[in-house]
C-alpha atoms as a PDB file:
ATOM      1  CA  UNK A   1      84.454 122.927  81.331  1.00  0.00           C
ATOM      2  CA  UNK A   2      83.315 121.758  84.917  1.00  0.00           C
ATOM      3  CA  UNK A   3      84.244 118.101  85.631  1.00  0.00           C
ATOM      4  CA  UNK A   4      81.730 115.481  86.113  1.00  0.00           C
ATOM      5  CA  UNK A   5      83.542 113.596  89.123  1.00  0.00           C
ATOM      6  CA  UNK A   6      80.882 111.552  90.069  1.00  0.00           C
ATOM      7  CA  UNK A   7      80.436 110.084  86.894  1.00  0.00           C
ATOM      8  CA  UNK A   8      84.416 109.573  86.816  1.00  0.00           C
ATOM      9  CA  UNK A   9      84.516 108.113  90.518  1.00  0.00           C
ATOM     10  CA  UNK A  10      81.219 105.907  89.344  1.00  0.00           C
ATOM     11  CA  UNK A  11      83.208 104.530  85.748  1.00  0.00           C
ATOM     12  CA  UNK A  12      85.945 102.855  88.424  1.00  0.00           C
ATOM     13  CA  UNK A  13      83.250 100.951  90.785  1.00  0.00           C
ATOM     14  CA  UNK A  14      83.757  97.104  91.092  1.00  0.00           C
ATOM     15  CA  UNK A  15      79.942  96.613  91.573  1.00  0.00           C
ATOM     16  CA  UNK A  16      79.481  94.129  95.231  1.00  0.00           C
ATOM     17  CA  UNK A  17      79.251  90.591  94.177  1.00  0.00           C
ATOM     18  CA  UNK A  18      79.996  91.196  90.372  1.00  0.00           C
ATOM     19  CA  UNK A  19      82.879  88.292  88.795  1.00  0.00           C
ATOM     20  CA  UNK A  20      85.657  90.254  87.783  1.00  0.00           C
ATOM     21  CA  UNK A  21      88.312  89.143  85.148  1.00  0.00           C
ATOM     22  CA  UNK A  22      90.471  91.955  84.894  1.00  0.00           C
ATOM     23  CA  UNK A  23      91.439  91.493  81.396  1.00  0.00           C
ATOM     24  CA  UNK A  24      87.916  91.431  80.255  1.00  0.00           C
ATOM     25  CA  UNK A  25      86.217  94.285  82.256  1.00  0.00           C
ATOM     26  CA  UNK A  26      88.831  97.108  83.023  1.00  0.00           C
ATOM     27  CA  UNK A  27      90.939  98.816  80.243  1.00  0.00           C
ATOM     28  CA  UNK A  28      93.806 100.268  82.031  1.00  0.00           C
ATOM     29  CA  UNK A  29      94.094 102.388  79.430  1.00  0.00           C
ATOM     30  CA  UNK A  30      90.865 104.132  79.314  1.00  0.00           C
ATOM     31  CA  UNK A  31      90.262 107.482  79.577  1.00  0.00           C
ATOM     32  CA  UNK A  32      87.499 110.266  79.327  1.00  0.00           C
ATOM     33  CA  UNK A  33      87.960 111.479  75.895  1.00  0.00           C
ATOM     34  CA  UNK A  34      85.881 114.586  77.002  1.00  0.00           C
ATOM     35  CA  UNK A  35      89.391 115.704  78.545  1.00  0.00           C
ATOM     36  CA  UNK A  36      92.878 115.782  77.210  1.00  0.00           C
ATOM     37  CA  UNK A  37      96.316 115.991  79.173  1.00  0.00           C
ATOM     38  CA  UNK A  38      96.172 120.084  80.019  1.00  0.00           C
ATOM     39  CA  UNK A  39      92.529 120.375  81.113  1.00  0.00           C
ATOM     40  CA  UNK A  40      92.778 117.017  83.063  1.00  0.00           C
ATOM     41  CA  UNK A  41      95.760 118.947  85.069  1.00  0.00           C
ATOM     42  CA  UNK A  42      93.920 121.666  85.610  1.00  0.00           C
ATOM     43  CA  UNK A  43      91.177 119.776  87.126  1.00  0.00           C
ATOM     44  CA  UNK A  44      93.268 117.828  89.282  1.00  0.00           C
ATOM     45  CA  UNK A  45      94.322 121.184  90.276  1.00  0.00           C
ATOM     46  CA  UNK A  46      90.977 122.231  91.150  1.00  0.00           C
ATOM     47  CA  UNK A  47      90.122 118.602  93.022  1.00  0.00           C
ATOM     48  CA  UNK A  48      93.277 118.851  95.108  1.00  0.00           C
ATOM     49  CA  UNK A  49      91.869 122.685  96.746  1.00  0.00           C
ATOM     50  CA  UNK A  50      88.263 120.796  97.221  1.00  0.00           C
ATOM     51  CA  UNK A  51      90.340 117.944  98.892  1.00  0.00           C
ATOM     52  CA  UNK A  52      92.742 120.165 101.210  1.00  0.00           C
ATOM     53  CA  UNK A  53      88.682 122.216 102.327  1.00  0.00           C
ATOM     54  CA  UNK A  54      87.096 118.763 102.959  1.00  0.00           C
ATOM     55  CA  UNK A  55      90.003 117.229 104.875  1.00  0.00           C
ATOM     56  CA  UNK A  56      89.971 120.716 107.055  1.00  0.00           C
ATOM     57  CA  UNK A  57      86.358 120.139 107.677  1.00  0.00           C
ATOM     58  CA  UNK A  58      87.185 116.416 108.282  1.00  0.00           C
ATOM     59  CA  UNK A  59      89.917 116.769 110.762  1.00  0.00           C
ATOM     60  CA  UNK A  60      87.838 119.447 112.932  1.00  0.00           C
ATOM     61  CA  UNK A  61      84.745 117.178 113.382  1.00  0.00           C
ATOM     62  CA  UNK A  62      86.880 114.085 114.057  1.00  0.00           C
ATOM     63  CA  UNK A  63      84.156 111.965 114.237  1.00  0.00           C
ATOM     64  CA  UNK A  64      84.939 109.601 111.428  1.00  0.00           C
ATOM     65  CA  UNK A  65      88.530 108.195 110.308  1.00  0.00           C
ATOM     66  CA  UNK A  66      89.212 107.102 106.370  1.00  0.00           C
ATOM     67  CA  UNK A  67      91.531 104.419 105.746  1.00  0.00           C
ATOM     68  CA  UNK A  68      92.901 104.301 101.510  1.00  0.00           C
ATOM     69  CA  UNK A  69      94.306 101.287 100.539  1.00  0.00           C
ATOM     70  CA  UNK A  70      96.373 101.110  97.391  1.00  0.00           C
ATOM     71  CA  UNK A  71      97.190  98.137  95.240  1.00  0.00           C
ATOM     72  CA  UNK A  72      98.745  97.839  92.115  1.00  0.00           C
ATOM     73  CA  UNK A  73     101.102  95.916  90.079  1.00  0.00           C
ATOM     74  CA  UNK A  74     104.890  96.629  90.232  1.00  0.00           C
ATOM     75  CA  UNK A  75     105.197 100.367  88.651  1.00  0.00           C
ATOM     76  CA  UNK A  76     101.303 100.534  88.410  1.00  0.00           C
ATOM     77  CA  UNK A  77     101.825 104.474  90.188  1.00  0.00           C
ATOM     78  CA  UNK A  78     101.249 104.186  93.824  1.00  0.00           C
ATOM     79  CA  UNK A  79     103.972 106.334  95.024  1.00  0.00           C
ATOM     80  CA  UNK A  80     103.532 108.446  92.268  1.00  0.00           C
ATOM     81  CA  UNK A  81      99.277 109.228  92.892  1.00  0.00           C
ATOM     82  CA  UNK A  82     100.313 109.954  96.845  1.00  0.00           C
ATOM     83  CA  UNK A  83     102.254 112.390  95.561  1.00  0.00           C
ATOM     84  CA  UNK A  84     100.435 114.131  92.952  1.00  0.00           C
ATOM     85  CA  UNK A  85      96.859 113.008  94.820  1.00  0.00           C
ATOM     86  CA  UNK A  86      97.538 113.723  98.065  1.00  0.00           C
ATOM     87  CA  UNK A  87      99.600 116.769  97.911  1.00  0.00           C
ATOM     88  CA  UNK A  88      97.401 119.669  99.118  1.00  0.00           C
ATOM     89  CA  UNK A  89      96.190 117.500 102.106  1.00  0.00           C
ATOM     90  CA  UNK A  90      97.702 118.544 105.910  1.00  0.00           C
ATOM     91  CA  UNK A  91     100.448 116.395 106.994  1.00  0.00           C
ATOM     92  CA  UNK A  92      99.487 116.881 110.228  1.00  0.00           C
ATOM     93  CA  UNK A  93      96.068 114.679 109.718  1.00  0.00           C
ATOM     94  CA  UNK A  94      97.616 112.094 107.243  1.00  0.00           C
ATOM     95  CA  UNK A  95     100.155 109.279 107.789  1.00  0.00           C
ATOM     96  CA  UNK A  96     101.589 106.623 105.068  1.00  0.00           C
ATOM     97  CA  UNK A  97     102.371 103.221 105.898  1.00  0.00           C
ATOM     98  CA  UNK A  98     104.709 101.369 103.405  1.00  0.00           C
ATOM     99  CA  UNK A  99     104.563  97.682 104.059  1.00  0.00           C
ATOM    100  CA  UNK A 100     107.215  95.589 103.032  1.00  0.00           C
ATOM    101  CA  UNK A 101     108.120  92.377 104.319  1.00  0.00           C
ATOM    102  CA  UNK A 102     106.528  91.291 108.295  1.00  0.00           C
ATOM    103  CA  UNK A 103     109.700  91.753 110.620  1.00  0.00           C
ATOM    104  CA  UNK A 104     110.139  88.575 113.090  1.00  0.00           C
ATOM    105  CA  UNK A 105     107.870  90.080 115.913  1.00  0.00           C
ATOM    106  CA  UNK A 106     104.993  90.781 113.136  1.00  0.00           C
ATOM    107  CA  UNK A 107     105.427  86.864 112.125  1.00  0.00           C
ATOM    108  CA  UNK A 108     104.559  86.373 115.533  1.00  0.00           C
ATOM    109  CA  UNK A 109     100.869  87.156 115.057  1.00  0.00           C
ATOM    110  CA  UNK A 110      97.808  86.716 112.835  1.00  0.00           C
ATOM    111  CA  UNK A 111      98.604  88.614 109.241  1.00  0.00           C
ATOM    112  CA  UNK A 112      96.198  91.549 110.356  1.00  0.00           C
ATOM    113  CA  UNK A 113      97.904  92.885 113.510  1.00  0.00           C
ATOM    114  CA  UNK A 114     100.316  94.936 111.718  1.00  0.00           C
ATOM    115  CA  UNK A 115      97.500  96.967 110.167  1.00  0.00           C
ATOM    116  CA  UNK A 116      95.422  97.317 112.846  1.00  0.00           C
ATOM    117  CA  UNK A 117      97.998  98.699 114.511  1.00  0.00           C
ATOM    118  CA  UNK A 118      98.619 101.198 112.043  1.00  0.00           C
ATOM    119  CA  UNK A 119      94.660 102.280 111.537  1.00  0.00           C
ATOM    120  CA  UNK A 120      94.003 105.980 111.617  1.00  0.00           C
ATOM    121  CA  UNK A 121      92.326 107.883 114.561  1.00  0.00           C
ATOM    122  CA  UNK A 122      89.105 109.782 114.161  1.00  0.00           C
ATOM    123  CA  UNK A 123      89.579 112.509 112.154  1.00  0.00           C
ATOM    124  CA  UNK A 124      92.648 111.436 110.601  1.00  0.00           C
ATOM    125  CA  UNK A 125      93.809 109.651 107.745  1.00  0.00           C
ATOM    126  CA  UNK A 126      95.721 106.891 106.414  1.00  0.00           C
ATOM    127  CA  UNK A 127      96.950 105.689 103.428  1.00  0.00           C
ATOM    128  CA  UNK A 128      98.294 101.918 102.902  1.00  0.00           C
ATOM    129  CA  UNK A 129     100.762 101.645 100.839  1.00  0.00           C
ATOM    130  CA  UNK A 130     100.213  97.436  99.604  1.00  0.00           C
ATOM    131  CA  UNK A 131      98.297  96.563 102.647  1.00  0.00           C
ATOM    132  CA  UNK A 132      96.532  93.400 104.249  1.00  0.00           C
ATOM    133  CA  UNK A 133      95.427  92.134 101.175  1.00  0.00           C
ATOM    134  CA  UNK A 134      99.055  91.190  99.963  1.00  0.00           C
ATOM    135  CA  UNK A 135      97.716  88.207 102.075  1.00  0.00           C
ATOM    136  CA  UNK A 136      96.019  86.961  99.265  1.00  0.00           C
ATOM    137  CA  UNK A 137      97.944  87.703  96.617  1.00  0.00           C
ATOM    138  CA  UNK A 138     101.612  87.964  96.678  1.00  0.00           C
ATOM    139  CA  UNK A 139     101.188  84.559  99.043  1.00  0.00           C
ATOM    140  CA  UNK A 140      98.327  83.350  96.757  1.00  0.00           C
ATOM    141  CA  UNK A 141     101.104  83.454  93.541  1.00  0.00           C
ATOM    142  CA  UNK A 142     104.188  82.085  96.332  1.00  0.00           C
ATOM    143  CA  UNK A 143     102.399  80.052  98.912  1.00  0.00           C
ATOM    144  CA  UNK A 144     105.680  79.253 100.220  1.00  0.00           C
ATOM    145  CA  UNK A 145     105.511  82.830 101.513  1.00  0.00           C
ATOM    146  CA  UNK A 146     102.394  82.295 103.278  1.00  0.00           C
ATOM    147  CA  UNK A 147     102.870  83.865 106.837  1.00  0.00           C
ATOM    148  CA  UNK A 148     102.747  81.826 109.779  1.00  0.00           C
ATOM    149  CA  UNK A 149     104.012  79.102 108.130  1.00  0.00           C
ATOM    150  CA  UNK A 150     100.979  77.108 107.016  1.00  0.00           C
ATOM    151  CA  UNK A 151     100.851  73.198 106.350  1.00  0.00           C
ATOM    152  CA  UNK A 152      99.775  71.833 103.163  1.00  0.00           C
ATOM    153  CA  UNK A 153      96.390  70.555 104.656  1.00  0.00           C
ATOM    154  CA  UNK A 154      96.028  73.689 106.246  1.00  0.00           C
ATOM    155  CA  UNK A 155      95.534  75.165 102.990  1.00  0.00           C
ATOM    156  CA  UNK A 156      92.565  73.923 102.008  1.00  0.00           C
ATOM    157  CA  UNK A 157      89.733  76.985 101.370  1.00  0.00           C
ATOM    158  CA  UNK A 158      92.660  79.388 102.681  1.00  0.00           C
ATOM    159  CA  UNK A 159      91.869  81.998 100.051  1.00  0.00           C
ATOM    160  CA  UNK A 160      87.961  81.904 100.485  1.00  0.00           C
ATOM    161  CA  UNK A 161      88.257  82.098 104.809  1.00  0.00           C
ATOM    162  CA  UNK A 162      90.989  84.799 104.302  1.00  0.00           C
ATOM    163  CA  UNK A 163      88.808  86.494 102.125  1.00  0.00           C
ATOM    164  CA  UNK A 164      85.800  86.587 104.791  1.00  0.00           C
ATOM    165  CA  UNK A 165      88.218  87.251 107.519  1.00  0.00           C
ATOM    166  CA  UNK A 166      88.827  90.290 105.782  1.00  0.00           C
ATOM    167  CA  UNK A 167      85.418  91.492 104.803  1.00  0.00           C
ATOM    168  CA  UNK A 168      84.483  90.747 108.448  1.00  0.00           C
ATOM    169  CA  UNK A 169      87.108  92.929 109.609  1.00  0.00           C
ATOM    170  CA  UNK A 170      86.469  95.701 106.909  1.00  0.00           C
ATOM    171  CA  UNK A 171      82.595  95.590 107.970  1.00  0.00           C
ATOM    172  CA  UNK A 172      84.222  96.122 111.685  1.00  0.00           C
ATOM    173  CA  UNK A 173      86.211  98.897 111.034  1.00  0.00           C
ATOM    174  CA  UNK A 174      83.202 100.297 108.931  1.00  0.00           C
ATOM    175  CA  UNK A 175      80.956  99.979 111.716  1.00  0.00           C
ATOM    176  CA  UNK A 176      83.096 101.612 114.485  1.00  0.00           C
ATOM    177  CA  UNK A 177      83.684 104.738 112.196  1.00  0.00           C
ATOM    178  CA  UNK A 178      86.282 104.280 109.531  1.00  0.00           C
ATOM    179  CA  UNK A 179      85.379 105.108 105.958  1.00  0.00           C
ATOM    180  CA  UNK A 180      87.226 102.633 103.511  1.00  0.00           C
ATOM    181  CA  UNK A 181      88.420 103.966  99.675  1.00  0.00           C
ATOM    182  CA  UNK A 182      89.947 100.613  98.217  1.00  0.00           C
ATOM    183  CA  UNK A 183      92.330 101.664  94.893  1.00  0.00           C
ATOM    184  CA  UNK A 184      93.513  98.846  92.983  1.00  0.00           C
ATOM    185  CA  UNK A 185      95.520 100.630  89.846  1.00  0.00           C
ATOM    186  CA  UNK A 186      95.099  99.085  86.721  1.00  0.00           C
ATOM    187  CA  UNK A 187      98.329  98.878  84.659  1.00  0.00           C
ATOM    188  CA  UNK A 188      98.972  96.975  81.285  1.00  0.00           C
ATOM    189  CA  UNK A 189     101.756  94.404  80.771  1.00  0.00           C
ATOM    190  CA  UNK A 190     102.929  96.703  77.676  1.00  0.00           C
ATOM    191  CA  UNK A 191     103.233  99.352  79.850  1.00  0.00           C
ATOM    192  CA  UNK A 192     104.725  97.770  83.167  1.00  0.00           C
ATOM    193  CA  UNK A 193     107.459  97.172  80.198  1.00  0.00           C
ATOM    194  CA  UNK A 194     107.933 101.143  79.362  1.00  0.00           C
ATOM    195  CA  UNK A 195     107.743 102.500  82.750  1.00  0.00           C
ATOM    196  CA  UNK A 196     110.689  99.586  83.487  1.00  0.00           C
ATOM    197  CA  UNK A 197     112.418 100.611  80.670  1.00  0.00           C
ATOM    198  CA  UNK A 198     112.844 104.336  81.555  1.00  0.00           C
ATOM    199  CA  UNK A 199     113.573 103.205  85.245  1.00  0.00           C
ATOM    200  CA  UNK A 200     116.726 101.584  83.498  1.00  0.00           C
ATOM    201  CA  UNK A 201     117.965 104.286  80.871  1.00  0.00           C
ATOM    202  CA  UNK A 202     117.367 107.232  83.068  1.00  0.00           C
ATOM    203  CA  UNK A 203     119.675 107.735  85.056  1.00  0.00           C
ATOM    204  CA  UNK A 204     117.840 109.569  87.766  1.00  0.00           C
ATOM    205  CA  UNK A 205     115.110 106.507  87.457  1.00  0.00           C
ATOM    206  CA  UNK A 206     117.568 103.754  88.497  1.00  0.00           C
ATOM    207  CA  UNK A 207     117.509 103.741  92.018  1.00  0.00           C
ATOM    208  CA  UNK A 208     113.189 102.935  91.471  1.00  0.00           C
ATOM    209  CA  UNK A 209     114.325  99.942  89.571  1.00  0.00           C
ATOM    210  CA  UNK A 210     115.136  96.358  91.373  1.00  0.00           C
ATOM    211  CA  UNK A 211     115.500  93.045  89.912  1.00  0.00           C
ATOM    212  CA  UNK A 212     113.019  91.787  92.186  1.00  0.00           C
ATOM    213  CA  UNK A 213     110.175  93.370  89.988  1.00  0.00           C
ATOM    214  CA  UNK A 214     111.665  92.174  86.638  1.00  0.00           C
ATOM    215  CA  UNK A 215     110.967  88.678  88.456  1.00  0.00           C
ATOM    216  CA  UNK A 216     107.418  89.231  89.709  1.00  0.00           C
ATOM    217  CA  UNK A 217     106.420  90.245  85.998  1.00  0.00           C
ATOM    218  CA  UNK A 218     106.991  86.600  85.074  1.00  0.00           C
ATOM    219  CA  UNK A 219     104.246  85.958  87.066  1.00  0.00           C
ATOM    220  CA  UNK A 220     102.034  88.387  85.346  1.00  0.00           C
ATOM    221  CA  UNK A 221      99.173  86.110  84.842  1.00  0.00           C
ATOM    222  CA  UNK A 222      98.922  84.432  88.172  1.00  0.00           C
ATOM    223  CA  UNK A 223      99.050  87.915  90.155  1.00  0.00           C
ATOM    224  CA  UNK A 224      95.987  88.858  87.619  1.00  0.00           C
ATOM    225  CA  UNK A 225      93.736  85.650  88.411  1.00  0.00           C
ATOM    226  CA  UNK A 226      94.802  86.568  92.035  1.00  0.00           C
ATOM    227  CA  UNK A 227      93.471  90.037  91.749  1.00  0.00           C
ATOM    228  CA  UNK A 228      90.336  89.169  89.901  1.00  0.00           C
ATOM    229  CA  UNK A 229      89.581  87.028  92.306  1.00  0.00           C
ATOM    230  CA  UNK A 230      90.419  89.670  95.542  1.00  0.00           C
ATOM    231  CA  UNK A 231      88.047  91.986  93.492  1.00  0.00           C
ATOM    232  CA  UNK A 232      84.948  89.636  92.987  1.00  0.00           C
ATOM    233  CA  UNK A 233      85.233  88.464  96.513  1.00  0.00           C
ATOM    234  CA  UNK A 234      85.810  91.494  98.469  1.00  0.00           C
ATOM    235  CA  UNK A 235      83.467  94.119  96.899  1.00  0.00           C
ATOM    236  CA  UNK A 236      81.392  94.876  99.635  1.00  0.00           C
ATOM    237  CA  UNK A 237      78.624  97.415 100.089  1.00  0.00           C
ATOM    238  CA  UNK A 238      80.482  98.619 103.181  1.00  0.00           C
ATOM    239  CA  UNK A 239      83.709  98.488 101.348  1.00  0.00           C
ATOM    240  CA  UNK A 240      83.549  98.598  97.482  1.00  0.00           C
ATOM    241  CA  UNK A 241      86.729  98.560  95.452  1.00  0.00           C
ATOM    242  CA  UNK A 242      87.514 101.082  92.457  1.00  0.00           C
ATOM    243  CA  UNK A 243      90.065 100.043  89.924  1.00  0.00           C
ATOM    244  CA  UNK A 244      91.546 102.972  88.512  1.00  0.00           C
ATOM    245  CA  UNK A 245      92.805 102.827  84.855  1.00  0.00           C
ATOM    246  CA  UNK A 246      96.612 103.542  85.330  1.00  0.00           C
ATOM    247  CA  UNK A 247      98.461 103.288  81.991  1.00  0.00           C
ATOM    248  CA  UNK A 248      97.871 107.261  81.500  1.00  0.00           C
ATOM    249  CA  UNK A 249      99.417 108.616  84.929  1.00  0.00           C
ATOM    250  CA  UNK A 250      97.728 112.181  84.375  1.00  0.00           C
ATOM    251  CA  UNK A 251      94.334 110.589  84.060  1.00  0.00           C
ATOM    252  CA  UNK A 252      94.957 107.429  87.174  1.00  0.00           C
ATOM    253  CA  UNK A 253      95.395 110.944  89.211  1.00  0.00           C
ATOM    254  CA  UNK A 254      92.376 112.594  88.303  1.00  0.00           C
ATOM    255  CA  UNK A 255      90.088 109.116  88.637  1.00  0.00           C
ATOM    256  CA  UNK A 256      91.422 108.969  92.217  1.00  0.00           C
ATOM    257  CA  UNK A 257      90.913 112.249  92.958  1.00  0.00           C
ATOM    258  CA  UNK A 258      87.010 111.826  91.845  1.00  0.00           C
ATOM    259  CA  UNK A 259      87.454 108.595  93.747  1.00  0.00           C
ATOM    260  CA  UNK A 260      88.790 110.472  97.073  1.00  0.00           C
ATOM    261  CA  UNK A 261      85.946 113.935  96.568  1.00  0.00           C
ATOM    262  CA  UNK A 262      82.680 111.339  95.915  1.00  0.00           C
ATOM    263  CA  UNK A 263      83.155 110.188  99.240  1.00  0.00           C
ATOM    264  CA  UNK A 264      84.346 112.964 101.159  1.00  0.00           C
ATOM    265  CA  UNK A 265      81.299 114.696  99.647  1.00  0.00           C
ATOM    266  CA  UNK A 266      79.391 111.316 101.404  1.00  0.00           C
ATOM    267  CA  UNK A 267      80.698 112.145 104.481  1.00  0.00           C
ATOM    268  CA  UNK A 268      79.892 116.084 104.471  1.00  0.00           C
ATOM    269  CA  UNK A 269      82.093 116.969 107.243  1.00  0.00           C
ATOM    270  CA  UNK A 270      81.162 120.401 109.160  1.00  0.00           C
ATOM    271  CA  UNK A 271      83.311 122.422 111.860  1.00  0.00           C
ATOM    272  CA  UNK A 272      81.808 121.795 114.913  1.00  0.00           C
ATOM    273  CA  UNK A 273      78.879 124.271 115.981  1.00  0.00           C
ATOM    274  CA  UNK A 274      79.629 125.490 119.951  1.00  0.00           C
ATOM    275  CA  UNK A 275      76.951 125.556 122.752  1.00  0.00           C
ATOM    276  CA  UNK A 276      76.083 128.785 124.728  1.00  0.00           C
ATOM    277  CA  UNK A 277      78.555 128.505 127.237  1.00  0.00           C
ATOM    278  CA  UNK A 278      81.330 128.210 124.946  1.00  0.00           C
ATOM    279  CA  UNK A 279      80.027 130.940 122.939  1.00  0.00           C
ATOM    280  CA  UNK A 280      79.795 133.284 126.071  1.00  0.00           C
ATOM    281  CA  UNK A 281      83.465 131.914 126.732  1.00  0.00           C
ATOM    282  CA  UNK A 282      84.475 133.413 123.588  1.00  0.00           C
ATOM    283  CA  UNK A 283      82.598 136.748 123.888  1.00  0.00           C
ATOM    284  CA  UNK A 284      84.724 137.177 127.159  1.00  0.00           C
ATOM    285  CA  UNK A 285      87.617 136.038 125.919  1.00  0.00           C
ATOM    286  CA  UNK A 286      87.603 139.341 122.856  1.00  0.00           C
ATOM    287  CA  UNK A 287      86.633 141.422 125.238  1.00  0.00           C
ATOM    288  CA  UNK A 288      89.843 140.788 127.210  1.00  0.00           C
ATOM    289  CA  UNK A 289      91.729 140.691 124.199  1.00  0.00           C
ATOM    290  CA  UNK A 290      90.232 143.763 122.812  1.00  0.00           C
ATOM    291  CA  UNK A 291      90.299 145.773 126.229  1.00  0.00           C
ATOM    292  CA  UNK A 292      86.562 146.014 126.860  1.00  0.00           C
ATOM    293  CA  UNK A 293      86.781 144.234 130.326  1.00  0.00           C
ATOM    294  CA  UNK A 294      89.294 145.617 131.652  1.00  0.00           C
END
């Protein structure tokens, strides 16, 4: 059975200028019943040899860069689809950023100069790993967080200009040549729970567990009015967000790879075509090699 990923990538589109409340629009736990566990495996099998031929195509022309941003709850899978997702892609044209908390020279400047300074070259890609818009969410649920310190009276319409900051910046990159694939994964409370659970009583699983999430989930309602509210505002035509059911890992893996082969498929990236002198370059250069001008 051949795998309609356009209508998979499509199913995960936060339409521009839509509302979104996340617990009314998004099941995290949907998925295609069309295709159980095995054949969804095989198919991500199949996407991730169509991703390694477009990203060789892609890295040859070098005339565009794609920048993936991933978001997601505590446990919600984002190491997890790099891994399984990303796998048969070159190292040598993709980098990962991880970004944790700013250092003391980051706090220095405005909240987007760390990841501006980590955008990908033409032809290459990046993946964000949490990204600029913690800016307006993990701040958003702690303000006292909020990064340079900003007064009370400052903070007045802070989450609607940081919003348009970042569209504006988003339509910039757009604009100069950078293709933008915005992944929010979509996990459920009840499962958050499980996937902490077997963190804790497998033994191999500990070290992925911390504290520090068990206290974020407390705040499970304020991070999902914050993330409605990133996804209604930040939509864009030039930068749409998908929001990729994530309670069934095997099917959050295939939805991103439909995600990731839609729009590689929009960019149609060829090898380059040579002119006539480098084509007569080449004809001389096998007839060296292959002794016919000597």
């Amino acid at each position: 059975m051949s795998t309609d990923w356009a209508s998979l990538a499509k199913s995960c589109l936060v339409h521009p200028g839509s509302t979104v409340r996340l617990d009314r629009d998004f099941d995290p736990g949907r998925r295609d019943r069309n295709i159980d566990k095995a054949a969804g495996k095989a198919a991500l099998a199949q996407a991730t040899a169509h991703l390694f031929d477009y990203q060789d195509r892609f890295y040859a022309q070098a005339d565009t860069a794609l920048l993936i941003v991933l978001q997601a709850m505590d446990a919600g899978g984002k190491d997890g689809t790099i891994k399984h997702v990303m796998t048969g892609l070159n190292p040598q044209g993709v980098d990962v950023f991880s970004f944790k908390a700013p250092s003391a020279e980051e706090q220095a400047y405005g909240y987007l100069w760390r990841h501006q300074a980590a955008l990908p070259a033409l032809g290459r890609i990046s993946i964000f790993n949490r990204s600029y818009y913690e800016n307006v969410l993990v701040t958003r649920v702690h303000p006292e967080l909020l990064w340079p310190d900003t007064p009370a009276e400052a903070r007045h319409g802070l989450w609607q200009r940081r919003y348009r900051e970042i569209n504006d910046w988003e339509r910039y990159l757009v604009d100069n040549g950078t293709v933008l694939v915005k992944l929010y994964l979509n996990l459920s409370k009840q499962e958050q729970e499980r996937r902490f659970l077997r963190r804790i009583d497998d033994a191999e699983k500990n070290w992925k567990f911390s504290s520090a999430d068990l206290h974020e989930r407390a705040f499970w309602d304020d991070y999902t009015e914050a993330f409605s509210d990133m996804l209604t505002h930040t939509s864009t035509t030039w930068a749409p967000w998908h929001v990729v059911p994530a309670d069934h890992k095997w099917f959050s893996h295939l939805s991103t790879s439909a995600i990731l082969l839609e729009t590689m498929r929009a960019i149609d990236p060829h090898y380059p075509e040579v002119g006539e002198a480098a084509r007569a370059d080449l004809a001389q250069a096998k007839a060296q090699l292959t002794g016919a001008g000597r």
